[in-house]
N, C-alpha and C. Protein backbone atom coordinates (compact mmCIF):
# COMPACT_ATOMS: atom_id res chain seq x y z
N UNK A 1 0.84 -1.17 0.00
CA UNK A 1 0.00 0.00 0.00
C UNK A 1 0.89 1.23 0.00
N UNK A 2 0.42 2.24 -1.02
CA UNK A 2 1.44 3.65 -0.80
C UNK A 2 1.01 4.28 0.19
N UNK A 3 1.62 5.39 0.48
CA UNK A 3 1.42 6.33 1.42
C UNK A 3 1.09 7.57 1.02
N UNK A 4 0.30 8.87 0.93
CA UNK A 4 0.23 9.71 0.57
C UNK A 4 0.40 10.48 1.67
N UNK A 5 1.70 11.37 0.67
CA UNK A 5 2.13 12.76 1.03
C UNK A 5 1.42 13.90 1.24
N UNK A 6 0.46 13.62 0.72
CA UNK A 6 -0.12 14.94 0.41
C UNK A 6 -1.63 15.00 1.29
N UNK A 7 -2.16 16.23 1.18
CA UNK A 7 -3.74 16.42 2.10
C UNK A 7 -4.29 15.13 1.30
N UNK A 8 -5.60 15.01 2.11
CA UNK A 8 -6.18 13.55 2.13
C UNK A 8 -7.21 14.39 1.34
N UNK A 9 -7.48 14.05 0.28
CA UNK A 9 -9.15 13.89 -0.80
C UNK A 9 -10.09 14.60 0.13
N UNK A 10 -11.35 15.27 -0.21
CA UNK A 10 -12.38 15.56 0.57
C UNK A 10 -13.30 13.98 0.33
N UNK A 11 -13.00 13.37 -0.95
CA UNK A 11 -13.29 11.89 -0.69
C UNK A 11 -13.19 11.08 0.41
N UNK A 12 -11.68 11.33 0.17
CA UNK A 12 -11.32 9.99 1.20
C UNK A 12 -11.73 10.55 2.73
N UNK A 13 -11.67 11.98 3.04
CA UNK A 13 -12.15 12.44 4.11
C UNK A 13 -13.67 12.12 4.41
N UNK A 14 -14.49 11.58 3.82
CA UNK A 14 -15.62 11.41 3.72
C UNK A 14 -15.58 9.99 3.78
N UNK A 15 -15.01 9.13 3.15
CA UNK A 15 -14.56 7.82 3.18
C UNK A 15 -14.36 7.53 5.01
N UNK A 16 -13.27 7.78 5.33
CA UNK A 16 -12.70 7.72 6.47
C UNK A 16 -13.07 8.73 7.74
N UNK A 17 -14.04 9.60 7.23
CA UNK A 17 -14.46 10.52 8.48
C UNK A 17 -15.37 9.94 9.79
N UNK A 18 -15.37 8.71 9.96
CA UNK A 18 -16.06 8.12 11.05
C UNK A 18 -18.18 7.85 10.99
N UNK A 19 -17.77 7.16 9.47
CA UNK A 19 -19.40 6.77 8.96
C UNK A 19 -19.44 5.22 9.94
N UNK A 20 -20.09 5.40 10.87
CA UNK A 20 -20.21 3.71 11.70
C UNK A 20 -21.71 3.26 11.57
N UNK A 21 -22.39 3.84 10.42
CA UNK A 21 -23.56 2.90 10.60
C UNK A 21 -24.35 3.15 9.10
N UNK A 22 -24.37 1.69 8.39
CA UNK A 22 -24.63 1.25 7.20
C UNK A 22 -26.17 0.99 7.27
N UNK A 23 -27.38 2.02 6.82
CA UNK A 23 -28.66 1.58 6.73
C UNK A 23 -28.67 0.32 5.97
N UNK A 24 -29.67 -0.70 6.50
CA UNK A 24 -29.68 -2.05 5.73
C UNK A 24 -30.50 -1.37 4.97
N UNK A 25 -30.19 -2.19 3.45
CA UNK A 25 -31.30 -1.97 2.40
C UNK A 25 -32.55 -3.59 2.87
N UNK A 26 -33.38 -3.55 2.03
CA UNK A 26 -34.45 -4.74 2.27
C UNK A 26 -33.66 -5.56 2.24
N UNK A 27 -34.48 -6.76 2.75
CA UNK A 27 -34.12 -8.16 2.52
C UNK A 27 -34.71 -8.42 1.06
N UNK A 28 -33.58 -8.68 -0.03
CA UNK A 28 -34.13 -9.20 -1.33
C UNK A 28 -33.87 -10.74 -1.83
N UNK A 29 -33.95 -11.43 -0.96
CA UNK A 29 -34.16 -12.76 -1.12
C UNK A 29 -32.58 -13.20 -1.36
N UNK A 30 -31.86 -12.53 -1.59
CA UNK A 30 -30.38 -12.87 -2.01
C UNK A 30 -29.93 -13.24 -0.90
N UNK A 31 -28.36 -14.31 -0.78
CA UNK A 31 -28.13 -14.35 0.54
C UNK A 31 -27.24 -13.39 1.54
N UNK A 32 -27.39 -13.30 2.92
CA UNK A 32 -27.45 -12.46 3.53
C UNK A 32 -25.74 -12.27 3.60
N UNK A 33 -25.13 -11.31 3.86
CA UNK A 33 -23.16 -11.24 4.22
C UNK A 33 -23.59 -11.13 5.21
N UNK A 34 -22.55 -11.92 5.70
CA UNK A 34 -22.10 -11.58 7.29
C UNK A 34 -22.24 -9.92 7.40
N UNK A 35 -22.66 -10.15 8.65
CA UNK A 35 -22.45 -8.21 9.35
C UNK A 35 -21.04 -7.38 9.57
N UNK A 36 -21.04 -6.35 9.05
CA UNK A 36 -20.02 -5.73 8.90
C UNK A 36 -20.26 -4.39 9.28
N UNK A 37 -19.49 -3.68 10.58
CA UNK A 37 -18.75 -4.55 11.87
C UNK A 37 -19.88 -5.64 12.48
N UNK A 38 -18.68 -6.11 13.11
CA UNK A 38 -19.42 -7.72 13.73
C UNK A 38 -20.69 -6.92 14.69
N UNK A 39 -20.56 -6.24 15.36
CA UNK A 39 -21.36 -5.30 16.40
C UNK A 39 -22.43 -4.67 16.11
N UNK A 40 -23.78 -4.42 16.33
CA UNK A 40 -24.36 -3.04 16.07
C UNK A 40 -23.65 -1.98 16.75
N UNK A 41 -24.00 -0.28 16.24
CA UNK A 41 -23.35 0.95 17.18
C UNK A 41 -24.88 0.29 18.34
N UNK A 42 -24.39 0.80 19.47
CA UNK A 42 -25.31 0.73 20.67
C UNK A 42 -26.21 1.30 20.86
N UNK A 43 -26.43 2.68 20.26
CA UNK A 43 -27.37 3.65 20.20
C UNK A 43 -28.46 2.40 19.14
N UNK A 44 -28.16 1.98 17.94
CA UNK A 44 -29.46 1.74 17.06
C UNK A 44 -29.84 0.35 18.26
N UNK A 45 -28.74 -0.36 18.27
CA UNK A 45 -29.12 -1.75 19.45
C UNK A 45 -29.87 -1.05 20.40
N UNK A 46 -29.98 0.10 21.18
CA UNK A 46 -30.91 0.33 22.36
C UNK A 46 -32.42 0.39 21.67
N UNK A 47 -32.64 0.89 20.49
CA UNK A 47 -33.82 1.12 20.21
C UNK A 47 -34.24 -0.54 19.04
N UNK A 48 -33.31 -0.89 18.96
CA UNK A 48 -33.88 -2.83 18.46
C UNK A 48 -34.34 -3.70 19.97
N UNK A 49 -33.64 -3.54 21.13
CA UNK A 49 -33.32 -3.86 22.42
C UNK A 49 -35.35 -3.58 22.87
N UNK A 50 -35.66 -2.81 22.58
CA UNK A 50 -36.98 -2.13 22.71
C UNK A 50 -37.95 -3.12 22.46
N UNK A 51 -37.92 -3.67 21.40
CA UNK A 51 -39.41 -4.50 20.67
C UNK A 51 -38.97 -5.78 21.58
N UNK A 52 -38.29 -5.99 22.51
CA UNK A 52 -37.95 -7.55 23.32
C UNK A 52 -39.24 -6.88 24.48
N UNK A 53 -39.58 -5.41 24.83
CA UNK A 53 -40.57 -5.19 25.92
C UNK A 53 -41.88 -5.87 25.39
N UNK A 54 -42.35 -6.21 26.60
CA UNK A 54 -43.92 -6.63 26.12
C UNK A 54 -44.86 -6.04 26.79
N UNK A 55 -45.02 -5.16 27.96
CA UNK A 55 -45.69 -3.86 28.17
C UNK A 55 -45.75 -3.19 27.26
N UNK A 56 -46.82 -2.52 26.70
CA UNK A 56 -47.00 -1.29 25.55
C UNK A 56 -46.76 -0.15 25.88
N UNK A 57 -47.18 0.08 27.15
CA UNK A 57 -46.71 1.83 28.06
C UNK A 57 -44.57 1.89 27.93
N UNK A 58 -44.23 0.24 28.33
CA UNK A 58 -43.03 0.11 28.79
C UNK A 58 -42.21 0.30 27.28
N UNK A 59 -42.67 -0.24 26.43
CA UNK A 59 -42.02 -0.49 25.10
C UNK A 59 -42.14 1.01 24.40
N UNK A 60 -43.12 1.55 24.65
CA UNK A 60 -43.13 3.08 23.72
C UNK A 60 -42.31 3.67 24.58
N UNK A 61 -41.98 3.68 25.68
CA UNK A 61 -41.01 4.65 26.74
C UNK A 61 -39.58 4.00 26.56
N UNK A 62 -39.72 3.00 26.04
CA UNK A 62 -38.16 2.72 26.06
C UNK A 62 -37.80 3.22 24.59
N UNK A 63 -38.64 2.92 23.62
CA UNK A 63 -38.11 3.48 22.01
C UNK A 63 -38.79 5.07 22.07
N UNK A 64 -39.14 5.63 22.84
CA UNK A 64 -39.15 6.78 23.05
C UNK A 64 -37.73 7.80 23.37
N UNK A 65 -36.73 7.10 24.38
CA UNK A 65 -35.98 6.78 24.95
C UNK A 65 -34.65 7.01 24.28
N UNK A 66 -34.95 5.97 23.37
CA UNK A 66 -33.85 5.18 22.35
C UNK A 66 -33.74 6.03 20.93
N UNK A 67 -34.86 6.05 20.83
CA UNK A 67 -34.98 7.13 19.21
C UNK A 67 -34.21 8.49 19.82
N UNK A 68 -34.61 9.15 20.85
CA UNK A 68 -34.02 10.10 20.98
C UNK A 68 -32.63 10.64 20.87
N UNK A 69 -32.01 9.36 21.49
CA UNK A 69 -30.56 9.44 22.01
C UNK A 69 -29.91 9.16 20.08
N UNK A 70 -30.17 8.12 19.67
CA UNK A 70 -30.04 8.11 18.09
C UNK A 70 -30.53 8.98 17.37
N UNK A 71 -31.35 10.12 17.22
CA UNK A 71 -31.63 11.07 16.57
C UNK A 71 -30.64 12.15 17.23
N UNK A 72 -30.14 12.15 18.39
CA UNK A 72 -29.70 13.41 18.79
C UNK A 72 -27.94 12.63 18.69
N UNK A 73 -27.36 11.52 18.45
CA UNK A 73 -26.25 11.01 17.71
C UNK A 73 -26.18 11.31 16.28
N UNK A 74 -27.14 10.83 15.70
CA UNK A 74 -27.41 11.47 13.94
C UNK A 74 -27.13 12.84 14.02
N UNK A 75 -27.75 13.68 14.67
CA UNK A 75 -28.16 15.12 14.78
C UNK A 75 -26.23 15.84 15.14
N UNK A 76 -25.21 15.30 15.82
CA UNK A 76 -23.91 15.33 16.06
C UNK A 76 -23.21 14.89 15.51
N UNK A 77 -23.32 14.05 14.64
CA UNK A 77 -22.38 12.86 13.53
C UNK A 77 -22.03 11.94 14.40
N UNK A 78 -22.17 11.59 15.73
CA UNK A 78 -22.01 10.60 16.04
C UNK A 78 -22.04 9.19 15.72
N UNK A 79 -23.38 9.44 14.70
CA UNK A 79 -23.71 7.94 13.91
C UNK A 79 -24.15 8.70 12.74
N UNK A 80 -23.53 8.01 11.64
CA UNK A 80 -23.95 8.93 10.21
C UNK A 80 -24.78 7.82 9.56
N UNK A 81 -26.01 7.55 9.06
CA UNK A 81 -26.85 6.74 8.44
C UNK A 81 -27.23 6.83 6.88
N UNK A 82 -26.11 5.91 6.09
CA UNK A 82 -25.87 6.30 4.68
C UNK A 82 -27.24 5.51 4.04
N UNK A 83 -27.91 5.37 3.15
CA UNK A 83 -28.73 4.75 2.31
C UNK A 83 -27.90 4.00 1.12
N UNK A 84 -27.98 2.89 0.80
CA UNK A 84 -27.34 2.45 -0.38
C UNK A 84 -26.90 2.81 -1.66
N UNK A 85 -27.85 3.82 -1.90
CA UNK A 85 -27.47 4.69 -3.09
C UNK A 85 -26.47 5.61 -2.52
N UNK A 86 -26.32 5.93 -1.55
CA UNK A 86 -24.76 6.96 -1.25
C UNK A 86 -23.45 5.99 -1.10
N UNK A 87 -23.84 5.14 -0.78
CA UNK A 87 -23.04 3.67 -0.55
C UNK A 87 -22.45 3.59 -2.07
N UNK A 88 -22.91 3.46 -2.83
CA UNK A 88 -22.68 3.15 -4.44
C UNK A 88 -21.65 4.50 -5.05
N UNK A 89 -22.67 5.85 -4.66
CA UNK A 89 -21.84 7.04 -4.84
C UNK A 89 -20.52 7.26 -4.45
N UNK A 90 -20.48 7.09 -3.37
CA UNK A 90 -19.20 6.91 -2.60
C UNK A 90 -18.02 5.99 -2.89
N UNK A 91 -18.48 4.56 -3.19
CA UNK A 91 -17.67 3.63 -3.91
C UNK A 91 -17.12 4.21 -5.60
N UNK A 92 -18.34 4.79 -6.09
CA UNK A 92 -18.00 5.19 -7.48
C UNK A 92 -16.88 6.71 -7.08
N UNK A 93 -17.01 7.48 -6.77
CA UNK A 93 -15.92 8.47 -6.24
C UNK A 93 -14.41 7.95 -5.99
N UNK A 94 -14.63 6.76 -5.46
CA UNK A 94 -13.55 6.34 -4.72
C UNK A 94 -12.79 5.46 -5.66
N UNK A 95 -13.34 5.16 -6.70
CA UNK A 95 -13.04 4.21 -7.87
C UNK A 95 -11.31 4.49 -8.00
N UNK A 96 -10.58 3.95 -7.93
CA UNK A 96 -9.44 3.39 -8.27
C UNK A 96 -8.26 4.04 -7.27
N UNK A 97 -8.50 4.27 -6.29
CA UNK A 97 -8.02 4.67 -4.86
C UNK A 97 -7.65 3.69 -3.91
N UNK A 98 -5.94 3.57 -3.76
CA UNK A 98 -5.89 2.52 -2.55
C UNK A 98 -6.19 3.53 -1.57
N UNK A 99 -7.73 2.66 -0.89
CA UNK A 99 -7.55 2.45 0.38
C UNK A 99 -7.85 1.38 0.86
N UNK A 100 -7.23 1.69 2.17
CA UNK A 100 -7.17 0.55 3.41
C UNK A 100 -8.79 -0.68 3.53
N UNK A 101 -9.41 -0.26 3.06
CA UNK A 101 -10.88 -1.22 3.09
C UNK A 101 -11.67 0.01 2.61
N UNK A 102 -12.98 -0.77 1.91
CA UNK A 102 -14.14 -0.30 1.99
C UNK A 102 -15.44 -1.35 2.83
N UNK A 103 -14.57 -2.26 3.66
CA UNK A 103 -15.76 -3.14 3.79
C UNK A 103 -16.55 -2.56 4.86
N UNK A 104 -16.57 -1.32 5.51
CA UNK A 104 -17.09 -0.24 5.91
C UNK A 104 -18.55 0.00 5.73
N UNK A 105 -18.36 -0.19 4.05
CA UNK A 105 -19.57 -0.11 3.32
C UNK A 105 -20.11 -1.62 2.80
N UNK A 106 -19.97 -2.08 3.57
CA UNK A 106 -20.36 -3.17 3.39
C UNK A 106 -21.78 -3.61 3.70
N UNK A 107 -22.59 -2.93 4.75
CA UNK A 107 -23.82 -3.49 5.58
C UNK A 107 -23.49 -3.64 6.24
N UNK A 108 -24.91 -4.22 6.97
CA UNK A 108 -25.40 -5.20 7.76
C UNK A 108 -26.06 -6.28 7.34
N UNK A 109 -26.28 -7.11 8.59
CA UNK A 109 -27.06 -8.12 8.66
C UNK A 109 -28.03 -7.45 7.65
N UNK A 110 -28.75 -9.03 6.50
CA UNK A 110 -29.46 -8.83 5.89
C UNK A 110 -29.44 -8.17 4.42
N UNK A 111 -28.16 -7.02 4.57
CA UNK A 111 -27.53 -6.38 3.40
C UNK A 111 -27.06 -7.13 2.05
N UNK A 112 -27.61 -6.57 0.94
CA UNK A 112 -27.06 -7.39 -0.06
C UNK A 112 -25.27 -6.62 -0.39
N UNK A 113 -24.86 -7.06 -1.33
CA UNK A 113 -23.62 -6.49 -1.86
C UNK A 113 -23.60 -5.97 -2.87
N UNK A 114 -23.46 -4.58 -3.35
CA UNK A 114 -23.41 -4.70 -4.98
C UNK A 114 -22.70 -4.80 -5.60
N UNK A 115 -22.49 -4.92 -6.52
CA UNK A 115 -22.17 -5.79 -8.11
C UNK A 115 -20.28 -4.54 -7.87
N UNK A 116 -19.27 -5.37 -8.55
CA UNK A 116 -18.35 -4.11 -7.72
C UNK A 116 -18.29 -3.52 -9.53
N UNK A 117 -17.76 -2.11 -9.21
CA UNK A 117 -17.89 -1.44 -10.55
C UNK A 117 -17.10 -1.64 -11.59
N UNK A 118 -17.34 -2.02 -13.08
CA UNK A 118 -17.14 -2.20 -13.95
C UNK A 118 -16.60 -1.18 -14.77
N UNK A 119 -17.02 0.18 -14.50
CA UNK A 119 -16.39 0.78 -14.88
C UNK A 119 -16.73 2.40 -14.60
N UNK A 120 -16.15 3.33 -14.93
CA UNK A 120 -16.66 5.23 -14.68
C UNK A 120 -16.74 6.14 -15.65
N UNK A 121 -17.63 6.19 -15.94
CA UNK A 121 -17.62 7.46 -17.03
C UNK A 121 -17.44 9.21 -16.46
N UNK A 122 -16.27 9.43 -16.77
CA UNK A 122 -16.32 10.73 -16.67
C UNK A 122 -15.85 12.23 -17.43
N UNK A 123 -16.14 13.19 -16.81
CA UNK A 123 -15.97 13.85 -17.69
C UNK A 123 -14.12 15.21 -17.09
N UNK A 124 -13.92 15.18 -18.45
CA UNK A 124 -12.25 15.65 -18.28
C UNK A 124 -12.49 17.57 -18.10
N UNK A 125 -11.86 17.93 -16.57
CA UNK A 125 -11.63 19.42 -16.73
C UNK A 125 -10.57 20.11 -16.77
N UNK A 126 -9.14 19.21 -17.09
CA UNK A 126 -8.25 19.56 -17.54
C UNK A 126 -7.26 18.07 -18.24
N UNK A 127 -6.71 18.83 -19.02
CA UNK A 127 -5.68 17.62 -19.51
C UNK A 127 -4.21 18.30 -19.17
N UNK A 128 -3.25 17.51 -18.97
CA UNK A 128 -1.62 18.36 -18.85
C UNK A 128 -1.28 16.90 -19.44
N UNK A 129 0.27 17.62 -20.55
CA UNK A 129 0.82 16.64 -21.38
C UNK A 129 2.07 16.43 -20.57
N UNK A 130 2.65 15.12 -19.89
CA UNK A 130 3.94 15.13 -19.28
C UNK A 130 5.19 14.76 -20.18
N UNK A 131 4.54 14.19 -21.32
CA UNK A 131 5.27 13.33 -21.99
C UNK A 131 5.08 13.80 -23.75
N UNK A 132 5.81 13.40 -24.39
CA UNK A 132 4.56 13.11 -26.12
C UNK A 132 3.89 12.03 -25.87
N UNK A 133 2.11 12.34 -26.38
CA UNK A 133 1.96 11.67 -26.61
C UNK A 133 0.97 10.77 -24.71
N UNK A 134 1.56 11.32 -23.63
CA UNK A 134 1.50 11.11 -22.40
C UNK A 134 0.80 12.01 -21.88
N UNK A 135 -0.28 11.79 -21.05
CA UNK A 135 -1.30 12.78 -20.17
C UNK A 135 -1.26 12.58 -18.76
N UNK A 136 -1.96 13.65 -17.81
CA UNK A 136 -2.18 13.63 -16.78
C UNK A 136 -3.72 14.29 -17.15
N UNK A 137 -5.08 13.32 -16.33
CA UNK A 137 -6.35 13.74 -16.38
C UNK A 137 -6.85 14.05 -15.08
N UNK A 138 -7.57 15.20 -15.32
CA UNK A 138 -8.22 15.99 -13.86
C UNK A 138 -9.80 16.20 -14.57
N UNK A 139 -10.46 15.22 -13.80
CA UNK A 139 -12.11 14.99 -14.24
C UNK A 139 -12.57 16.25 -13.23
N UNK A 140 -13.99 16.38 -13.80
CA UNK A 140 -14.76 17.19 -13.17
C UNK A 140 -15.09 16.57 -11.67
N UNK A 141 -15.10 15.56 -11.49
CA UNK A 141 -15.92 14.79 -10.30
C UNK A 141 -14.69 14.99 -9.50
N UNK A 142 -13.22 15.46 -9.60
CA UNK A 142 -12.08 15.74 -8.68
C UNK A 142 -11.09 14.77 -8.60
N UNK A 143 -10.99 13.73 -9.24
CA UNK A 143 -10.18 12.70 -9.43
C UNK A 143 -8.98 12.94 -10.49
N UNK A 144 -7.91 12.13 -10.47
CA UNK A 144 -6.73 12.69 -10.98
C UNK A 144 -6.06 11.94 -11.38
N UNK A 145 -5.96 11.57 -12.57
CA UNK A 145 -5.53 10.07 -13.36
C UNK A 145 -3.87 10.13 -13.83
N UNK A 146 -3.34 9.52 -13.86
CA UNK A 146 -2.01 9.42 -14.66
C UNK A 146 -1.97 8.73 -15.57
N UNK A 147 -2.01 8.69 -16.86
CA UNK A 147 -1.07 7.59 -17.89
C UNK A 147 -0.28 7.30 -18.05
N UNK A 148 -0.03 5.82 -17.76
CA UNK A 148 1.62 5.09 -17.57
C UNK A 148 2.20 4.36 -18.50
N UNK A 149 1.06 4.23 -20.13
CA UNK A 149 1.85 4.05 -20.95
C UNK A 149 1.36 3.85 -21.87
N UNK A 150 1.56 3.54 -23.19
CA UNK A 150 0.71 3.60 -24.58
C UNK A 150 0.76 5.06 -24.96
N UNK A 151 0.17 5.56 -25.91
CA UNK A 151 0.69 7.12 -26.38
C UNK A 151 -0.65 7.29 -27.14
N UNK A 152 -1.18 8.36 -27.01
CA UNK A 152 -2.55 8.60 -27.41
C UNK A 152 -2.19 9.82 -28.62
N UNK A 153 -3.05 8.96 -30.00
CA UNK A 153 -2.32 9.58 -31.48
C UNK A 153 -3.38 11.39 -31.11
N UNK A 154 -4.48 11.42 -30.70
CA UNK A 154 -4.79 12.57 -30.55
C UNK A 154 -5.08 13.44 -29.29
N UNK A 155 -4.63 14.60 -28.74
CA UNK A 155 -4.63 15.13 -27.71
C UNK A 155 -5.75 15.44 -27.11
N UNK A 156 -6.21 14.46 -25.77
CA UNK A 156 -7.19 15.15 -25.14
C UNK A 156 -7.75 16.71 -24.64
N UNK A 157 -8.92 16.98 -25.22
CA UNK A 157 -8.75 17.96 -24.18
C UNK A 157 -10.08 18.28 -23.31
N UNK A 158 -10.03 19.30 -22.64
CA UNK A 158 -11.55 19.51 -21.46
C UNK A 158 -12.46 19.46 -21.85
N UNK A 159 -13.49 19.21 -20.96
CA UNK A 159 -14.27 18.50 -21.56
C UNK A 159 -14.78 16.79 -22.52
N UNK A 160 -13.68 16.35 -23.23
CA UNK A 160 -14.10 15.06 -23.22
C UNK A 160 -14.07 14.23 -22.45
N UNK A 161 -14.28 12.66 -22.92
CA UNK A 161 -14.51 11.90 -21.70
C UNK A 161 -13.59 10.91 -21.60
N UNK A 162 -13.51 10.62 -20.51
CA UNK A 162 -12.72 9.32 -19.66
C UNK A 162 -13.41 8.37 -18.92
N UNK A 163 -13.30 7.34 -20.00
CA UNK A 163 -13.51 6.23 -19.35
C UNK A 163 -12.76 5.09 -18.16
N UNK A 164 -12.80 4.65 -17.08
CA UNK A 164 -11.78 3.86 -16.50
C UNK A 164 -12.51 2.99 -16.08
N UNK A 165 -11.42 1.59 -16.37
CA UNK A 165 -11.66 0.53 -16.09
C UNK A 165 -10.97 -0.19 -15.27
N UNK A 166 -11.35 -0.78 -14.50
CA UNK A 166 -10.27 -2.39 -13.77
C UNK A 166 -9.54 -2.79 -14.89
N UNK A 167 -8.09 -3.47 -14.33
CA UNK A 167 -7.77 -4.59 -14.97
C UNK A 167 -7.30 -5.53 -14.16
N UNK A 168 -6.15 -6.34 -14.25
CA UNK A 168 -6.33 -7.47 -13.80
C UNK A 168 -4.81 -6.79 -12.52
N UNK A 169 -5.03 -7.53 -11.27
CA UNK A 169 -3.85 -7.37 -10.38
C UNK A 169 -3.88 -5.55 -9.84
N UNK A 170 -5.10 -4.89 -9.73
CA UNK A 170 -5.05 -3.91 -9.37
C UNK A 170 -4.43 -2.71 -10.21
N UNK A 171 -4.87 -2.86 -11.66
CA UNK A 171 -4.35 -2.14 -12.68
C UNK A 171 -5.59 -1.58 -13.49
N UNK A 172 -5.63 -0.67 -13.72
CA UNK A 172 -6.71 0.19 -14.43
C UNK A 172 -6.37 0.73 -16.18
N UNK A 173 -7.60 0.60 -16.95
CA UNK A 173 -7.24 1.49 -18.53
C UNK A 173 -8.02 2.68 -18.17
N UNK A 174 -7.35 3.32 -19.03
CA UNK A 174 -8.45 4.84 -19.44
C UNK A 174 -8.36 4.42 -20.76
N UNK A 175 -9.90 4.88 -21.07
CA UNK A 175 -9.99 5.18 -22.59
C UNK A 175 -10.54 6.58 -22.61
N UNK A 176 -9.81 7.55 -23.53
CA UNK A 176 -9.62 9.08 -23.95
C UNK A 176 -10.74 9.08 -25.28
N UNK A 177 -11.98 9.72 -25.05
CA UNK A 177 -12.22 9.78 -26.29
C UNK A 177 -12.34 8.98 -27.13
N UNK A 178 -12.35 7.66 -27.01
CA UNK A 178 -13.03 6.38 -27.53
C UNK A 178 -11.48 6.34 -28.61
N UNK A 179 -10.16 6.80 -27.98
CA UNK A 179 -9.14 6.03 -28.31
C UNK A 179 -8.80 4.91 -27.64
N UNK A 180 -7.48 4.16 -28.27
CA UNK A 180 -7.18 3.05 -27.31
C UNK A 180 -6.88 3.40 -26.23
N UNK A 181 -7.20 2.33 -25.20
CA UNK A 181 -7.28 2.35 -23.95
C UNK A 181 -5.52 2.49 -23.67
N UNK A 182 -5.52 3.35 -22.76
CA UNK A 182 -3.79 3.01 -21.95
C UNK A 182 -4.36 2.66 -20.67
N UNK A 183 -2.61 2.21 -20.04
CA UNK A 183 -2.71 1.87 -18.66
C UNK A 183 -2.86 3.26 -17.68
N UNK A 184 -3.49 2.96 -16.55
CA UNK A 184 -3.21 4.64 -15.62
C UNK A 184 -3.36 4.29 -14.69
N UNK A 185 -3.37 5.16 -13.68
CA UNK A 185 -3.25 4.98 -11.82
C UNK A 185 -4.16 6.33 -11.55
N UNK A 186 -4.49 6.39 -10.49
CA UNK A 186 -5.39 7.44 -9.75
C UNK A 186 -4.73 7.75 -8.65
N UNK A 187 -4.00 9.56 -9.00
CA UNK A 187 -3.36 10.32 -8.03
C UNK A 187 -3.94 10.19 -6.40
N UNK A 188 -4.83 10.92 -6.67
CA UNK A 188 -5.68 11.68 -5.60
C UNK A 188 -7.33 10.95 -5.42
């Protein structure tokens, strides 16, 4: 794993800013992953802890109780409660970035997994030439590509698009403009 020198992404700050609680999406019949962290946070467990009352006065006073203290954790960032579609957003942002895990975003109990990404369409707001023939890409979405090799016969420029893909062993293509694909890495 590298190390970066430099300020951390408002991504990865968002990545790593202390998100500890993954809304489950439905149960869609698929099978369930293990829970990730092994734990509930304690705040949502006090108000699951609730429906075990079987008094009705006792059970509304305890998730009375419980909602509060978790709305007023939400309300502090104490517990940040992502929906799956930010889950996806976030992974797609983060697209070709070592970090340390995303299994973060993984769920909970019950959580399905999605499909991991195939690929990013984006769009270019600057090009810089390091090389002939050699680019450095700065997309609109804030990401920051390098090309490490192959030579692109026509010069990108702002505004077109970049495609990136996986490859095999933690290696990525860009394709420029529906030229051939080169190899690249993601700065930032």
């Amino acid at each position: 794993m590298t190390q970066m020198n430099r300020p951390a992404s408002p991504i990865l700050g968002t990545l790593l800013a202390g998100l500890t609680l993954v809304a489950a999406q439905a149960a869609s019949g698929a099978p369930a992953a293990p829970p990730l962290p092994a734990e509930r946070v304690k705040v949502l467990q006090a108000v699951v802890d609730c429906r075990k009352l079987t008094a009705d006065a006792e059970r509304l006073a305890c998730f009375d109780r419980a909602t509060a203290v978790l709305d007023e954790a939400e309300k502090t960032g104490a517990v940040v409660v992502v929906d799956q579609a930010r889950v996806r957003e976030v992974k797609r942002q983060a697209f070709g970035l070592a970090l340390p895990s995303l299994s973060l975003f993984g769920g909970g109990a019950g959580a399905t997994r999605d499909e991991p990404i195939k690929q990013v369409e984006l769009s270019l707001a600057a090009v810089r030439e390091i090389a002939p023939g050699r680019f450095v890409f700065s997309t609109v979405e804030g990401a920051t590509w390098v090309q490490l090799d192959g030579d692109l016969p026509i010069a990108p420029r702002k505004g077109g698009s970049l495609v990136v893909s996986p490859g095999m062993l933690g290696s990525f293509f860009c394709k420029v403009d529906h030229q051939p694909s080169v190899r690249c890495k993601r700065e930032n």
